[in-house]
C-alpha atoms as a PDB file:
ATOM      1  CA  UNK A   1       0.000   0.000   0.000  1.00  0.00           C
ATOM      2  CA  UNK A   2       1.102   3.158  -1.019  1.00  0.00           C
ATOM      3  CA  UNK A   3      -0.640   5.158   2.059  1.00  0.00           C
ATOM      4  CA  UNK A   4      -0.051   3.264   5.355  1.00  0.00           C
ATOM      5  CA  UNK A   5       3.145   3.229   7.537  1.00  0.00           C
ATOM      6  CA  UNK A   6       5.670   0.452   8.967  1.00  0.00           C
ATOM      7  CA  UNK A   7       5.837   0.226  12.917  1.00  0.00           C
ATOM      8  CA  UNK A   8       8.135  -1.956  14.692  1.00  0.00           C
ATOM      9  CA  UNK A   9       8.857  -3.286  11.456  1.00  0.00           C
ATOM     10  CA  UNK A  10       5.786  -4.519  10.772  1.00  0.00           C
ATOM     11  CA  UNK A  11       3.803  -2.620   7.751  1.00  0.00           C
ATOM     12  CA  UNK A  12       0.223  -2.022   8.114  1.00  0.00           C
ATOM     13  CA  UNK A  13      -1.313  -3.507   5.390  1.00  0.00           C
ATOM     14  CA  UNK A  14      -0.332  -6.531   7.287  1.00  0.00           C
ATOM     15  CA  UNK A  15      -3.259  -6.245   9.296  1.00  0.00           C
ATOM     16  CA  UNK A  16      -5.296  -4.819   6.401  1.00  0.00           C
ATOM     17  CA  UNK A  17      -4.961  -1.014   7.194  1.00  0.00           C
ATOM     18  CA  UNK A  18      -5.511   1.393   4.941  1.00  0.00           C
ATOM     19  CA  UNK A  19      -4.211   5.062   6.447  1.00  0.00           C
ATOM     20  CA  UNK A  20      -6.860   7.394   6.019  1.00  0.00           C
ATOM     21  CA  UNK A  21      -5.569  11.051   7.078  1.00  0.00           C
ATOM     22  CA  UNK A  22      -2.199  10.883   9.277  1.00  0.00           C
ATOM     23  CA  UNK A  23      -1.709  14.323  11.618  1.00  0.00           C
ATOM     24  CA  UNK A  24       1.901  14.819  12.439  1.00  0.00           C
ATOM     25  CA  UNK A  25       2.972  18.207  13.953  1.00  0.00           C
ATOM     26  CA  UNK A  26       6.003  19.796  12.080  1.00  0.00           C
ATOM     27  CA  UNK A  27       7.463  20.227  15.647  1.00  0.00           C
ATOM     28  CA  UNK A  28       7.117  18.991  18.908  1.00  0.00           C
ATOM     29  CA  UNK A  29       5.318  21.019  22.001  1.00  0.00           C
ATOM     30  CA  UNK A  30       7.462  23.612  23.799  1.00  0.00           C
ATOM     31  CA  UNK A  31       7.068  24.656  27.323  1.00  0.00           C
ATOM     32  CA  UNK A  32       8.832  28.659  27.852  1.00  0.00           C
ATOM     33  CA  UNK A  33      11.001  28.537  31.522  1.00  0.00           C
ATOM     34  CA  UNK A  34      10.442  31.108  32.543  1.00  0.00           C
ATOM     35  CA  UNK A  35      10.849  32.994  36.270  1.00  0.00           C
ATOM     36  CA  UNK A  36       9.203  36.310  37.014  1.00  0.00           C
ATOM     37  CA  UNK A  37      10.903  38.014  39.887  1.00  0.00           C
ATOM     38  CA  UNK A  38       8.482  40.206  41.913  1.00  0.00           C
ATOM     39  CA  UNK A  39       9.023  44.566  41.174  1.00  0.00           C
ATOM     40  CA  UNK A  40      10.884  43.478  37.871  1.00  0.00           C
ATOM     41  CA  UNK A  41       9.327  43.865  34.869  1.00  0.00           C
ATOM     42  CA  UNK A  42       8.922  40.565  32.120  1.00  0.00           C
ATOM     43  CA  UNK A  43      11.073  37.893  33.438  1.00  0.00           C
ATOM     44  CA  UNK A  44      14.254  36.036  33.388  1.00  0.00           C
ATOM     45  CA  UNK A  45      14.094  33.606  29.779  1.00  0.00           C
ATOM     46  CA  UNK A  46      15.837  30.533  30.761  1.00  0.00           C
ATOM     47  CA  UNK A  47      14.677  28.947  27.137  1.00  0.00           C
ATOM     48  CA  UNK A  48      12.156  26.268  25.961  1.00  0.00           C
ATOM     49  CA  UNK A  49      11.811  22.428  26.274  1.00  0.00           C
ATOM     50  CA  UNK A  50      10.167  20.269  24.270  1.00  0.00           C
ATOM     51  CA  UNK A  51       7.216  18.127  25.121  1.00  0.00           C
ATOM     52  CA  UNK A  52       6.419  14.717  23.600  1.00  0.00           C
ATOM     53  CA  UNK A  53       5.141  14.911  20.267  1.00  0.00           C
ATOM     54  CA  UNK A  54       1.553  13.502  19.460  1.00  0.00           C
ATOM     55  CA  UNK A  55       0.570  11.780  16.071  1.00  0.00           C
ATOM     56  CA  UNK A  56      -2.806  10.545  15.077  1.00  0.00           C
ATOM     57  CA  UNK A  57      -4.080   8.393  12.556  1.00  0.00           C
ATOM     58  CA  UNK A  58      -7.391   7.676  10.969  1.00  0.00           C
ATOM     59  CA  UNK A  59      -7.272   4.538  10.062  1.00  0.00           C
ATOM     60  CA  UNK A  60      -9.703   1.474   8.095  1.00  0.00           C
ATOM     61  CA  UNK A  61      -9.576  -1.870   8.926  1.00  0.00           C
ATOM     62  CA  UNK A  62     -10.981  -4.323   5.966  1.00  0.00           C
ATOM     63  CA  UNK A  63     -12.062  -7.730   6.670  1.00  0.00           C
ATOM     64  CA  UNK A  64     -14.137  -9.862   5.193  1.00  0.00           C
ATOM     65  CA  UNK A  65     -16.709 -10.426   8.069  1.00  0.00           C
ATOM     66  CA  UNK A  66     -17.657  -8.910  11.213  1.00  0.00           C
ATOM     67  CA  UNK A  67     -15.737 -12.320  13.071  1.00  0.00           C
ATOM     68  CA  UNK A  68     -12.645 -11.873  10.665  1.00  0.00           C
ATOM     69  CA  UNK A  69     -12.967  -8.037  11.729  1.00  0.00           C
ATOM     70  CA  UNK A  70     -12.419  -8.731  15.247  1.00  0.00           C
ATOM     71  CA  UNK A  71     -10.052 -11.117  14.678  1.00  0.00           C
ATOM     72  CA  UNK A  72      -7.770  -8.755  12.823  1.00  0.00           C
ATOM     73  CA  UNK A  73      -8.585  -6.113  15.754  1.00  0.00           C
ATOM     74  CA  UNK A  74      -7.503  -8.456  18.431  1.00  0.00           C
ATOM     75  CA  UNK A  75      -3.849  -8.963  16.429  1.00  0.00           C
ATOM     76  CA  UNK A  76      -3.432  -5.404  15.756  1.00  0.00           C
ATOM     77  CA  UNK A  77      -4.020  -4.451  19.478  1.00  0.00           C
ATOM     78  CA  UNK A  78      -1.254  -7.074  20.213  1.00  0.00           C
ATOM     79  CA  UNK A  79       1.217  -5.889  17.638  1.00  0.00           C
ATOM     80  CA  UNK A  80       0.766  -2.204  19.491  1.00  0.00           C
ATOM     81  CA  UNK A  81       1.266  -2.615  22.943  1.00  0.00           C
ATOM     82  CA  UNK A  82       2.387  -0.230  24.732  1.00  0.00           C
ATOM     83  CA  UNK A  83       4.371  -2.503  27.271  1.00  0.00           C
ATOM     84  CA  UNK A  84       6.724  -2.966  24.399  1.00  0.00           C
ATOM     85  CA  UNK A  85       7.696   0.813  24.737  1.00  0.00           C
ATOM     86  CA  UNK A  86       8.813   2.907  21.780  1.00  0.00           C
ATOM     87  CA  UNK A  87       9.179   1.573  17.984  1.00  0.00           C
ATOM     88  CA  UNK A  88       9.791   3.093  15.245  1.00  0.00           C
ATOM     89  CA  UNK A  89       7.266   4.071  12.962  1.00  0.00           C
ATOM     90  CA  UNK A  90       7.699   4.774   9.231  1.00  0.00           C
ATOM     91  CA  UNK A  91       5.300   6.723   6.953  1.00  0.00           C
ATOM     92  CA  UNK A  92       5.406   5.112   3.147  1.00  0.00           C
ATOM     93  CA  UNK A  93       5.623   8.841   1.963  1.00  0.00           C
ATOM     94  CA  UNK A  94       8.535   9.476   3.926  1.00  0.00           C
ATOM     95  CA  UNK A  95      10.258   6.474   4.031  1.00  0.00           C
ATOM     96  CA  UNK A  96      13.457   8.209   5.101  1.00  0.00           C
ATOM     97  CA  UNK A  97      12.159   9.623   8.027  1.00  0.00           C
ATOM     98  CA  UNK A  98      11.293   7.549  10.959  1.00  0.00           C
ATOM     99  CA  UNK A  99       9.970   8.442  14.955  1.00  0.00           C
ATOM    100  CA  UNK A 100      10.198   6.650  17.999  1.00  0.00           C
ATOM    101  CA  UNK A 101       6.277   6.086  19.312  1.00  0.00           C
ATOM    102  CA  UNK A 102       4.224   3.969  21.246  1.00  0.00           C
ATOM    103  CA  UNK A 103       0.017   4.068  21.281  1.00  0.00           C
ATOM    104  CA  UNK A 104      -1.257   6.062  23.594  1.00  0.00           C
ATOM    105  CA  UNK A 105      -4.651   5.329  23.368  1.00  0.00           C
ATOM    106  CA  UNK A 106      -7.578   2.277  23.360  1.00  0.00           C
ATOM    107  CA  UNK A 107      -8.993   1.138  19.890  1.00  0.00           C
ATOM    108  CA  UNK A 108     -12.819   2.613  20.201  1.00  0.00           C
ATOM    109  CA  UNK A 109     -13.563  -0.020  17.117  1.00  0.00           C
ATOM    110  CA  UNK A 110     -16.938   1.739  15.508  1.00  0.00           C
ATOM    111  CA  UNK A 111     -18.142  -1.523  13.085  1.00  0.00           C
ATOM    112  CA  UNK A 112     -19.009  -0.658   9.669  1.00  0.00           C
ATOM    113  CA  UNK A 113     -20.143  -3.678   8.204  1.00  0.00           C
ATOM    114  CA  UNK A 114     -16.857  -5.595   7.574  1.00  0.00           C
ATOM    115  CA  UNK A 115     -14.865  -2.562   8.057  1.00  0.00           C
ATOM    116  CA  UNK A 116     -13.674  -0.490  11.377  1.00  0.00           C
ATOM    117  CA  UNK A 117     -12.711   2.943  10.719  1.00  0.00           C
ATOM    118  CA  UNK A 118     -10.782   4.419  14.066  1.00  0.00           C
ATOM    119  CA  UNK A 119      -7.968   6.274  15.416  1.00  0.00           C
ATOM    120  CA  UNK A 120      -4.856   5.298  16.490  1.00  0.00           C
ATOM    121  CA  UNK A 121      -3.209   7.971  18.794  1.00  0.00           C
ATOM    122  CA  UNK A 122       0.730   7.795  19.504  1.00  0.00           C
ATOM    123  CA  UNK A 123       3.126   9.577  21.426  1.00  0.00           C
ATOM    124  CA  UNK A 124       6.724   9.974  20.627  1.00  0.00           C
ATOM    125  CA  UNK A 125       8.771  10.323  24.411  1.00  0.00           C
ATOM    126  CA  UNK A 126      11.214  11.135  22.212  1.00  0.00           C
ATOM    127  CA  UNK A 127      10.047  14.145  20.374  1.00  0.00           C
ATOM    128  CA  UNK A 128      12.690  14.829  17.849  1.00  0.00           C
ATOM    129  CA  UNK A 129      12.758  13.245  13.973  1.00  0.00           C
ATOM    130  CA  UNK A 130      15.548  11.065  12.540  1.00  0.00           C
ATOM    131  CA  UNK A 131      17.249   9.677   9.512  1.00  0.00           C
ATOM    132  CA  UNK A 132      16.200   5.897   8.848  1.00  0.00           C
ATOM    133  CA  UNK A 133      20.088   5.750   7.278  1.00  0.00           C
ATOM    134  CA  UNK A 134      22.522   5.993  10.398  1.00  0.00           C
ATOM    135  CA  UNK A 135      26.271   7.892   8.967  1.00  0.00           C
ATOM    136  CA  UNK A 136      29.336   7.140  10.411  1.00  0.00           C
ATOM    137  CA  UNK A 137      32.687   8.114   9.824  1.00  0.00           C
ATOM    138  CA  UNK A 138      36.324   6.976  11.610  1.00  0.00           C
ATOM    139  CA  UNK A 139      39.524   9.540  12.074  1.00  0.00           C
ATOM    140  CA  UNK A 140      42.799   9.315  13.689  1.00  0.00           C
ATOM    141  CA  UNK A 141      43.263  13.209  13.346  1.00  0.00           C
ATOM    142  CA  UNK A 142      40.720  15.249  12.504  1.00  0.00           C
ATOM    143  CA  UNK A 143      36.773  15.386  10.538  1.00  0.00           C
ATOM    144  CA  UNK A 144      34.411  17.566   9.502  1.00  0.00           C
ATOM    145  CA  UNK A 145      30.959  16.447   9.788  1.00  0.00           C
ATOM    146  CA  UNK A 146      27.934  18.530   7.909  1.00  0.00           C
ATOM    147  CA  UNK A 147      25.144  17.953   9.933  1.00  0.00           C
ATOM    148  CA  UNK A 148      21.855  19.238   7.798  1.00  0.00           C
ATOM    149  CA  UNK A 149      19.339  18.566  10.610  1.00  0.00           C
ATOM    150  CA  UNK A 150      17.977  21.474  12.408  1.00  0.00           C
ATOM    151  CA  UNK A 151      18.434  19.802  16.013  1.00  0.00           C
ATOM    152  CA  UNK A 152      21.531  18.553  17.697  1.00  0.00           C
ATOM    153  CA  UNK A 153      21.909  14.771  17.149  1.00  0.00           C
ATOM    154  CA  UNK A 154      24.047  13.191  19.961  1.00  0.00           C
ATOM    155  CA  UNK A 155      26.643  10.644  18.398  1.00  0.00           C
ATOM    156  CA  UNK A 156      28.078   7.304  19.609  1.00  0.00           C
ATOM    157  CA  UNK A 157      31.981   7.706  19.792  1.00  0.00           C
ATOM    158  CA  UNK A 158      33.808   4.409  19.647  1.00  0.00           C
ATOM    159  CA  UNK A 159      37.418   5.550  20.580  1.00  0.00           C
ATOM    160  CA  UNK A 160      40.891   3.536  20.402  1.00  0.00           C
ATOM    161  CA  UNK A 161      42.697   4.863  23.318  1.00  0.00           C
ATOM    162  CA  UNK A 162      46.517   3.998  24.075  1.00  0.00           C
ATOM    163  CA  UNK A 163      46.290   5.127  28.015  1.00  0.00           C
ATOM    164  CA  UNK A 164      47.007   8.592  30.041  1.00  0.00           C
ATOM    165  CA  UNK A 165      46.023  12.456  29.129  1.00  0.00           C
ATOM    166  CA  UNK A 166      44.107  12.795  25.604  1.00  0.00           C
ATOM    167  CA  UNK A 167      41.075  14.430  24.706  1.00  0.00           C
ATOM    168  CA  UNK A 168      38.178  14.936  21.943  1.00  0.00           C
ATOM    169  CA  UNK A 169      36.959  18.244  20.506  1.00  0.00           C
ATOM    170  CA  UNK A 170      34.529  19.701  18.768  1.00  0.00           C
ATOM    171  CA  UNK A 171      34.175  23.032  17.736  1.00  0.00           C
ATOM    172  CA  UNK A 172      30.789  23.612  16.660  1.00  0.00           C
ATOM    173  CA  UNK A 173      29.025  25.970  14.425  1.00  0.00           C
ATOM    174  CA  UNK A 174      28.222  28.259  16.447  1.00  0.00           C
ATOM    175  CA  UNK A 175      31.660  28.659  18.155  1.00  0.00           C
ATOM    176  CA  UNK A 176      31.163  26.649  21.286  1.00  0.00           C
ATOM    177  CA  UNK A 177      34.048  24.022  21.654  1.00  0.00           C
ATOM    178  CA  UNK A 178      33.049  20.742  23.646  1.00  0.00           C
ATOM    179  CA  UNK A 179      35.725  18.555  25.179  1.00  0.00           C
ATOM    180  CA  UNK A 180      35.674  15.530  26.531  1.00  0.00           C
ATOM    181  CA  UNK A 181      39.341  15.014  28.477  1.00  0.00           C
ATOM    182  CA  UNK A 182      40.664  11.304  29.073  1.00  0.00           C
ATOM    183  CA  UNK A 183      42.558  11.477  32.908  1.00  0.00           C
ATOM    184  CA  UNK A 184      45.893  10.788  33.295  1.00  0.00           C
ATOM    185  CA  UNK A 185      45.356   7.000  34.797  1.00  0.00           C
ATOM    186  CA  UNK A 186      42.938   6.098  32.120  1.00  0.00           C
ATOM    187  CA  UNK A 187      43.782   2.598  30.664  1.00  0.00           C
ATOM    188  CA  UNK A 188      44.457   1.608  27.491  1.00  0.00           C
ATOM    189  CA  UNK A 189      41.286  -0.070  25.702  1.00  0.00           C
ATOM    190  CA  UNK A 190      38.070   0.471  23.785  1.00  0.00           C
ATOM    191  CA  UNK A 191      36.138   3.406  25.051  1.00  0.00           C
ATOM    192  CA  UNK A 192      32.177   3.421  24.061  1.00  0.00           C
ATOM    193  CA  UNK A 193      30.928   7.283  24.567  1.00  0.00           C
ATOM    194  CA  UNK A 194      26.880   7.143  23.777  1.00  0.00           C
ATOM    195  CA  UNK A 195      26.598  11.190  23.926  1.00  0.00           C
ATOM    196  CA  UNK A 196      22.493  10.796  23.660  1.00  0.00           C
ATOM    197  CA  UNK A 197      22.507   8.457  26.936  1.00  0.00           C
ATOM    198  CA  UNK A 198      25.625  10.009  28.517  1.00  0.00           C
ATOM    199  CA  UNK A 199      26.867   6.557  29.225  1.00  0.00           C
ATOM    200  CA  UNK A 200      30.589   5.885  29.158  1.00  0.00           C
ATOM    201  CA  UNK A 201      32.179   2.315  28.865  1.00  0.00           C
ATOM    202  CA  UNK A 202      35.688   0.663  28.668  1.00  0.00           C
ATOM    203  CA  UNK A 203      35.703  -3.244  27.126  1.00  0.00           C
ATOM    204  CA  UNK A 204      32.157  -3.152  28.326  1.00  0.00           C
ATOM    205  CA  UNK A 205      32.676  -1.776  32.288  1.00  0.00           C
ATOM    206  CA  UNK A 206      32.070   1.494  33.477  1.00  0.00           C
ATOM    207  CA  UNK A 207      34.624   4.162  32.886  1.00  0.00           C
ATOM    208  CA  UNK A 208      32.786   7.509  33.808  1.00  0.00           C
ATOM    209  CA  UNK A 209      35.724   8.390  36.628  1.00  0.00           C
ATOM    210  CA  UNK A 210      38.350   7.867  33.184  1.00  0.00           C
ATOM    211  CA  UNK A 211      36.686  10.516  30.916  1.00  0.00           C
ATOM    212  CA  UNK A 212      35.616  14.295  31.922  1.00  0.00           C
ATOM    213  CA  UNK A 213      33.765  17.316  30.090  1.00  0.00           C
ATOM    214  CA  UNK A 214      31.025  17.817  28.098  1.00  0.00           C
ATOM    215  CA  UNK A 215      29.103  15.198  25.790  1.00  0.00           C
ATOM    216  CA  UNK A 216      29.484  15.797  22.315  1.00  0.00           C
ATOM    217  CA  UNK A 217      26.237  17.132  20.097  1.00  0.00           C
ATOM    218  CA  UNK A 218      26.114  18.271  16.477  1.00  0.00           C
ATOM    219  CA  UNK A 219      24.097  20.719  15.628  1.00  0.00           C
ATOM    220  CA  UNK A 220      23.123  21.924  12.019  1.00  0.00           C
ATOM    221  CA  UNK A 221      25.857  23.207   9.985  1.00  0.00           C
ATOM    222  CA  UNK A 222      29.901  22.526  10.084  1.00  0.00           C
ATOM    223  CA  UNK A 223      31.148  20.235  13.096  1.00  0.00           C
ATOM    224  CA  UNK A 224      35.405  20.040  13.413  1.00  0.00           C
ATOM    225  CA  UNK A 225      36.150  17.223  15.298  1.00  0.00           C
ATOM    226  CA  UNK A 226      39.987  16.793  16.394  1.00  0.00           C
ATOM    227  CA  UNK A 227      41.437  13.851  18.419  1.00  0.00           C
ATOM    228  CA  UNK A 228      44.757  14.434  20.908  1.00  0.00           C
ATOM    229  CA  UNK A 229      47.125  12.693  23.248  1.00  0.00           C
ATOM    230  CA  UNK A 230      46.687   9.139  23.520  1.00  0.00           C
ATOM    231  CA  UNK A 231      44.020   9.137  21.142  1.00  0.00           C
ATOM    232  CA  UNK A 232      44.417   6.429  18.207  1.00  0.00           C
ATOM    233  CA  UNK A 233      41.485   7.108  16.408  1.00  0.00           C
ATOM    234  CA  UNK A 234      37.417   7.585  17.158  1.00  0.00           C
ATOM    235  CA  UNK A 235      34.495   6.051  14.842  1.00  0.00           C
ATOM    236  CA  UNK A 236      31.503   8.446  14.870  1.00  0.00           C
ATOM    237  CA  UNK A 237      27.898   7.105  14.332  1.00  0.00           C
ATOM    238  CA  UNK A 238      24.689   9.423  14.662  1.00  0.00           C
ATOM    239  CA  UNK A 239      21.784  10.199  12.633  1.00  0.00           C
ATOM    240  CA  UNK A 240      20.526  13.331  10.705  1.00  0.00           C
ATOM    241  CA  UNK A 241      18.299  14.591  13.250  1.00  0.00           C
ATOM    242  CA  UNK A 242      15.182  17.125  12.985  1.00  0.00           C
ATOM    243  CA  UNK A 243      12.955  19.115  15.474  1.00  0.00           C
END
């Protein structure tokens, strides 16, 4: 079908879904912080965050009786349980672009005949939009990485590291630098850096005390990424990443 989606890799026409109208919000919610101080006019702007985005779906279920109806019902309900937590879903007209959702709503199944038209509500915890096609890129010096997305996307660094004092970079678009420094008794090994989890691994243990500083992002534009010191060379993976 030329007009459903994929979710959890399962497309819908699977269950005999036809996508009727699809409502997806070209950007998430945003909440302003913001902290009004009493005898001062306005207040202090400490920026926006963004909520989880919503999608909804009008959807069609065909079947060829009311039993086969329910039937089909019962095994789409199963497919979209929420107790599976976030999948990603895949429009066919975008088939690039994916989101992380989960159904946030019960199937009110209206019976038309052999057909139930409903909708299918789903949030996305994660609010942001992202590249089906992952990149990735390995350097022993230096790289520059053109991110087009228009929201930072937080990479995985996989870094060969010889032991003692070296460090990461980035210097960023928009002139921030972010560094993240390897100590001085840091061991020799495989280091695992997963910027959008802020976890930090060595051969698979925990090595947050070996590696200090800030996470690495990319946001849109012209990232310059240069390795130091004991640094043998980092492998970069991340996706293209949109508000």
């Amino acid at each position: 079908m030329a007009n459903g989606f994929r979710f959890g890799g399962v497309h819908s026409d699977v269950f005999g879904l036809i996508l009727n109208k699809k409502t997806v919000p070209l950007s998430p919610p945003t909440t302003n912080r913001l902290q009004e101080i009493g005898g001062v006019d306005g207040a202090w702007d400490y920026g926006v965050s963004y909520g989880p985005r919503e999608i909804e779906l009008e959807v069609t279920l065909l079947a060829d009786s009311s039993s086969d109806l329910r039937q089909k019902a019962r095994a789409l309900v199963g497919n979209l349980s929420p107790r599976f937590g976030s999948k990603v879903l895949i429009f066919d007209d975008e088939p690039g672009i994916q989101y992380y959702a989960k159904i946030a709503n019960q199937i009110p199944l209206a019976q038309l005949g052999a057909m139930g038209t409903f909708t299918l509500q789903f949030v996305c915890p994660d609010p942001f939009t992202y590249a089906v096609e992952g990149r990735s890129g390995t350097f022993m010096n230096d790289m520059t990485i053109v991110h087009p997305g228009t929201h930072f996307s937080r990479p995985l660094l996989t870094i060969t590291h010889g032991g003692g004092v070296g460090s990461i970079t980035n210097t960023r678009p928009d002139s921030v630098i972010e560094t993240m420094e390897f100590t001085a008794d840091s061991p020799a090994g495989t280091y695992v850096i997963d910027c959008n989890e802020k976890t930090t691994t060595l051969d698979g243990g925990r090595a947050y005390n070996y590696v200090k500083g800030a996470y690495i992002s990319l946001p849109e534009g012209s990232n310059f990424l240069v390795n130091s010191g004991a640094i043998t060379s980092t492998k970069i993976e991340f996706r293209n990443t949109w508000i």
